[in-house]
N, C-alpha and C. Protein backbone atom coordinates (compact mmCIF):
# COMPACT_ATOMS: atom_id res chain seq x y z
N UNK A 1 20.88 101.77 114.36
CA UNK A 1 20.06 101.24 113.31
C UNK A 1 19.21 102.32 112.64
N UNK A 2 18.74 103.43 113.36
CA UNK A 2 17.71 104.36 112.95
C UNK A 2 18.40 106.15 112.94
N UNK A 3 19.87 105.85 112.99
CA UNK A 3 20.20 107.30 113.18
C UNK A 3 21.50 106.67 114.31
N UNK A 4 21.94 108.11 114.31
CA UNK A 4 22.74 108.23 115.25
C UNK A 4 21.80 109.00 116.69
N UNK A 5 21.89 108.53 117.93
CA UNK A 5 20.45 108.93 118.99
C UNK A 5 22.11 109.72 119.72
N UNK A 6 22.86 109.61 119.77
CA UNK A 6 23.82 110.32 120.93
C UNK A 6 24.02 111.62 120.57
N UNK A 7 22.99 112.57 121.72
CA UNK A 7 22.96 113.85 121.63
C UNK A 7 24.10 114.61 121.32
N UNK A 8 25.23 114.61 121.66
CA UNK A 8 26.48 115.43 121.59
C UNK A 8 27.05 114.72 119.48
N UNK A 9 26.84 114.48 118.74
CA UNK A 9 27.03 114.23 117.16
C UNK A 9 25.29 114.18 116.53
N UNK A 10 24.46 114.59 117.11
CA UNK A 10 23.47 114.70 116.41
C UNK A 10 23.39 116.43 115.50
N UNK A 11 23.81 117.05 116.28
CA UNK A 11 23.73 118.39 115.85
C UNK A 11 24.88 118.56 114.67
N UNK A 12 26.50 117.93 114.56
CA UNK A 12 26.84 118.02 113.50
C UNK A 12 26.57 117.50 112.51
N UNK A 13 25.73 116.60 112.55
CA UNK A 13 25.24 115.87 111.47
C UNK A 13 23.96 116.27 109.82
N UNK A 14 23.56 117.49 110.93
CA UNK A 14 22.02 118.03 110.20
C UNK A 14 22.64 118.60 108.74
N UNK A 15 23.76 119.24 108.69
CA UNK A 15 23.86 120.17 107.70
C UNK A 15 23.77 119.18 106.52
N UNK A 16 24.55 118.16 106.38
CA UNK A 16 24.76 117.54 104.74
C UNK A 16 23.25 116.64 104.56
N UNK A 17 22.96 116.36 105.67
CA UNK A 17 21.57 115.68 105.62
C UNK A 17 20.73 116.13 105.02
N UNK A 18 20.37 117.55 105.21
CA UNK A 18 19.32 118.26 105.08
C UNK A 18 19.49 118.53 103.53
N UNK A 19 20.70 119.40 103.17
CA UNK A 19 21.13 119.60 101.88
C UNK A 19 20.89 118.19 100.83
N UNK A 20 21.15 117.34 101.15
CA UNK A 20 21.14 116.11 99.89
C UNK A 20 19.72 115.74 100.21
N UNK A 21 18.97 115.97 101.03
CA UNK A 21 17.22 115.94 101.45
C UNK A 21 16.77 117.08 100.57
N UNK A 22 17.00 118.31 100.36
CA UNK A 22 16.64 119.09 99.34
C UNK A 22 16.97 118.54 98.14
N UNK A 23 18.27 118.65 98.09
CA UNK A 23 18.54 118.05 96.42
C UNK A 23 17.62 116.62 95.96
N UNK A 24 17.28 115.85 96.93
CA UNK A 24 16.61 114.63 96.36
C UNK A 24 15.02 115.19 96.30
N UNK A 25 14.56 116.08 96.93
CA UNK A 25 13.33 116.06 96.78
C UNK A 25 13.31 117.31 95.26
N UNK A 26 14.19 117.98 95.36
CA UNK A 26 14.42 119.16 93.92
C UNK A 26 14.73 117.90 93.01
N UNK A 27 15.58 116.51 92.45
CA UNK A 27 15.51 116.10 91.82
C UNK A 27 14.14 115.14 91.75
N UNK A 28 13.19 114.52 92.50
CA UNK A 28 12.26 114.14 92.28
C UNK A 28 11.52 114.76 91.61
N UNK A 29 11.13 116.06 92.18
CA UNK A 29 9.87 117.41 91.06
C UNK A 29 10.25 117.59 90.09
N UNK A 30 11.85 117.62 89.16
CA UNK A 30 12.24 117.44 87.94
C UNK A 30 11.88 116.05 87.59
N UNK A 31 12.06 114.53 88.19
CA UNK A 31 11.58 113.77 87.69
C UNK A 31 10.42 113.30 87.14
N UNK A 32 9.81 113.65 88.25
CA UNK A 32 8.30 113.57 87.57
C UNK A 32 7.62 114.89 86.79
N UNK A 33 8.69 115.89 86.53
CA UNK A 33 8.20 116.59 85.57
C UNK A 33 8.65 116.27 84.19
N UNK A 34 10.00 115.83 84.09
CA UNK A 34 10.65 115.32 82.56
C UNK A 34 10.12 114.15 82.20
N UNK A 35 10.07 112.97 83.50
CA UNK A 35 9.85 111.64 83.48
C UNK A 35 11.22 110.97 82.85
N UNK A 36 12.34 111.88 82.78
CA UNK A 36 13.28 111.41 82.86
C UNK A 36 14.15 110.34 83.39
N UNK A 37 15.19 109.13 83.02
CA UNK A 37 15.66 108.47 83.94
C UNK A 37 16.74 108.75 84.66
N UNK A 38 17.53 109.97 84.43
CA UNK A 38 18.44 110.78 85.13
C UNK A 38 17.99 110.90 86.02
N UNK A 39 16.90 111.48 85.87
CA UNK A 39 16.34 112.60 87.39
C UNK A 39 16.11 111.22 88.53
N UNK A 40 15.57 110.33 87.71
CA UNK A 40 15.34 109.24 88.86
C UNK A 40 16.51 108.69 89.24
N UNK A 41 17.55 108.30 89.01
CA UNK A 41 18.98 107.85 89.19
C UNK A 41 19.39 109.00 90.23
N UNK A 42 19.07 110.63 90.11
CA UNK A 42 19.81 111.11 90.69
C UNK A 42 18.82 111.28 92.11
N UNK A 43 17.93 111.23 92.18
CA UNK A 43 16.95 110.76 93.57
C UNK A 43 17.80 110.10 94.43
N UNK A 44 17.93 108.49 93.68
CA UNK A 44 18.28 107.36 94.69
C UNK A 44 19.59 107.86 95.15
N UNK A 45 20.52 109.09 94.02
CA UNK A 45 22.33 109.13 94.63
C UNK A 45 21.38 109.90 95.60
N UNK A 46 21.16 111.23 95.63
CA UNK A 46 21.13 112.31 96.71
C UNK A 46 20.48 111.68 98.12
N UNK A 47 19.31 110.74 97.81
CA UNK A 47 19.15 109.85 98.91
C UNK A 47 20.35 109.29 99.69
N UNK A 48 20.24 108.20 99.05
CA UNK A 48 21.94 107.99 99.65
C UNK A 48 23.23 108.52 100.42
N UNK A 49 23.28 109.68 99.96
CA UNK A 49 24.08 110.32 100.38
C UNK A 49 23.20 111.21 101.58
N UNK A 50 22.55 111.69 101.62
CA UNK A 50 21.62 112.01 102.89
C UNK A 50 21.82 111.04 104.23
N UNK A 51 21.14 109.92 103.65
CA UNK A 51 22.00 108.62 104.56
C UNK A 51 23.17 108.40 105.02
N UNK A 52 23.99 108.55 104.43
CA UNK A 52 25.39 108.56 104.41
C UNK A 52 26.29 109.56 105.21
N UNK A 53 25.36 110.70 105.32
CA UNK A 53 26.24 111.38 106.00
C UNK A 53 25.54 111.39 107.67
N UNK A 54 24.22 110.34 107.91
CA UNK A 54 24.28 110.58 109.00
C UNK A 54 24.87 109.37 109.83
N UNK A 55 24.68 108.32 108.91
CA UNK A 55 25.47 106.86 109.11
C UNK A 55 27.39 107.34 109.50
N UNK A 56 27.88 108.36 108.49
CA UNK A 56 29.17 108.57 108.69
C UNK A 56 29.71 109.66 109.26
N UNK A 57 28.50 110.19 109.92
CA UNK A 57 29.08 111.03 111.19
C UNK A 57 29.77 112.55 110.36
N UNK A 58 29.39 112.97 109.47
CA UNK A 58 30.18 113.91 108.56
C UNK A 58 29.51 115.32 109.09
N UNK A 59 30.80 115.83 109.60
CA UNK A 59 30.68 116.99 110.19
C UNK A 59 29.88 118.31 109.57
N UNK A 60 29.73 119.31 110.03
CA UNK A 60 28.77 120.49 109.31
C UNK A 60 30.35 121.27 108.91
N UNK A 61 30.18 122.10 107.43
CA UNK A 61 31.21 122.58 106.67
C UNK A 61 31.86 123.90 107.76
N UNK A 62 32.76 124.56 107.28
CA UNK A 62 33.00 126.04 108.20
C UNK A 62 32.10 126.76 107.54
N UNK A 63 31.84 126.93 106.25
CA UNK A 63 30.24 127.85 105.87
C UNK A 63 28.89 127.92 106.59
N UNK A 64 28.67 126.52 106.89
CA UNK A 64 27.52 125.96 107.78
C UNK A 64 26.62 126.95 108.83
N UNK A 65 27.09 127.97 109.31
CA UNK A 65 26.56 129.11 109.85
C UNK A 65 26.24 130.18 109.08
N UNK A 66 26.27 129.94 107.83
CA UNK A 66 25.83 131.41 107.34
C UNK A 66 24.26 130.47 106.95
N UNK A 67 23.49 129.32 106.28
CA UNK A 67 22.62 128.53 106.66
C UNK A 67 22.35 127.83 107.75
N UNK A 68 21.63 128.53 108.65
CA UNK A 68 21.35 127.99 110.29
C UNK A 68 19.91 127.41 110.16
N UNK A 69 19.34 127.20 108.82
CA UNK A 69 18.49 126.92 108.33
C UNK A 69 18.82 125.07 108.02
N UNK A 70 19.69 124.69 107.83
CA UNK A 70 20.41 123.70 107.20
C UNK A 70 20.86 123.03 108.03
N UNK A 71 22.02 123.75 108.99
CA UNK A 71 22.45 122.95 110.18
C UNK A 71 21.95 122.92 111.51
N UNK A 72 20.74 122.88 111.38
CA UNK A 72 19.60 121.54 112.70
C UNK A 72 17.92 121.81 112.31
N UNK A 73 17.99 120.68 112.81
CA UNK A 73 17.04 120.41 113.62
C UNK A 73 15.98 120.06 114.28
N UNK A 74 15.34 121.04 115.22
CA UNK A 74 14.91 120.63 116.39
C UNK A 74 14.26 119.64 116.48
N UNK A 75 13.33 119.42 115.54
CA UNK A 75 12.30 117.81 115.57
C UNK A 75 12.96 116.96 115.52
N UNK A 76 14.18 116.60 115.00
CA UNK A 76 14.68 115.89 115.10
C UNK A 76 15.65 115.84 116.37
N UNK A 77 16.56 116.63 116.73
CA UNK A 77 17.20 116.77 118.06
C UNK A 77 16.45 116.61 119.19
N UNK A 78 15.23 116.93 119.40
CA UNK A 78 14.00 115.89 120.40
C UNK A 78 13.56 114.47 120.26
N UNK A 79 14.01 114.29 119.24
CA UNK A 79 13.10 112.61 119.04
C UNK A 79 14.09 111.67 119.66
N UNK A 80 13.16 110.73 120.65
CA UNK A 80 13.47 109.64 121.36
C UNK A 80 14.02 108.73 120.41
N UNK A 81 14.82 107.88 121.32
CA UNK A 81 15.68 106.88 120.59
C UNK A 81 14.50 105.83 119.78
N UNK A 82 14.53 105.09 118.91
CA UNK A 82 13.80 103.98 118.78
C UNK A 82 13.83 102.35 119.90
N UNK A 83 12.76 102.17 120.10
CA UNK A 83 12.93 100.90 121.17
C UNK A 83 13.15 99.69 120.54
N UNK A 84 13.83 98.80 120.64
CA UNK A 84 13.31 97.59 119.49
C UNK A 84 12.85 96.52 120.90
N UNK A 85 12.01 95.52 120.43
CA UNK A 85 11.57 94.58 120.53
C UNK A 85 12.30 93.64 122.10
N UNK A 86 13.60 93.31 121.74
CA UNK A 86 14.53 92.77 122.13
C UNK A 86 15.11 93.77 123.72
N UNK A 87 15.04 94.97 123.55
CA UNK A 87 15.67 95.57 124.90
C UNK A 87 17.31 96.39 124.18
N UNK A 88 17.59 95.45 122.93
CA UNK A 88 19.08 96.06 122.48
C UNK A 88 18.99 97.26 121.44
N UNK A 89 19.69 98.23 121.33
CA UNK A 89 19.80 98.95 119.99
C UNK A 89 20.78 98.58 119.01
C-alpha cells in the first residue's frame, strides 16, 4: 500500500523514482514561475510516474552507476514497514 517494504527490490527501485522526483519538483519551480498550465500538467505526469515506477518494480538502467546519487537511498532503505490498524499489509 505504501511502497514496496521487501528489502531485496527496494534498492532497484530508487533510480527512476528519484529522477521523475526531480523532474516534478524542476517542473513545479517553472510552474509557479510561468504560472503556466503545462508546467502544472507536467507535475501531476512526472509525479505519477515516480509512483509508478515504485508500484512497478522498474529496475535501475545499465547507466545507473555512473549517478550513485540517483540510485538509493538510505532514508529510505531504513524505513520501517507501515503498520495498519488491522495487523494486515
Amino acid at each position: 500500500m505504501f511502497g514496496i517494504w521487501d528489502p531485496s527490490k527496494r534498492a532497484s527501485l530508487n533510480f527512476y523514482r528519484n529522477v521523475f522526483a526531480a523532474a516534478a519538483f524542476a517542473a513545479f519551480a517553472a510552474a509557479l514561475a510561468t504560472n503556466h498550465p503545462f508546467a502544472y500538467g507536467m507535475v501531476l505526469i512526472f509525479g505519477a510516474l515516480s509512483r509508478t515506477a515504485i508500484k512497478k518494480d522498474w529496475k535501475n538502467p545499465a547507466f545507473s552507476y555512473r549517478f550513485p546519487w540517483l540510485a538509493r537511498s538510505p532514508k529510505y532503505e531504513e524505513a520501517e514497514p507501515p503498520h495498519s490498524e488491522n495487523g494486515s499489509q
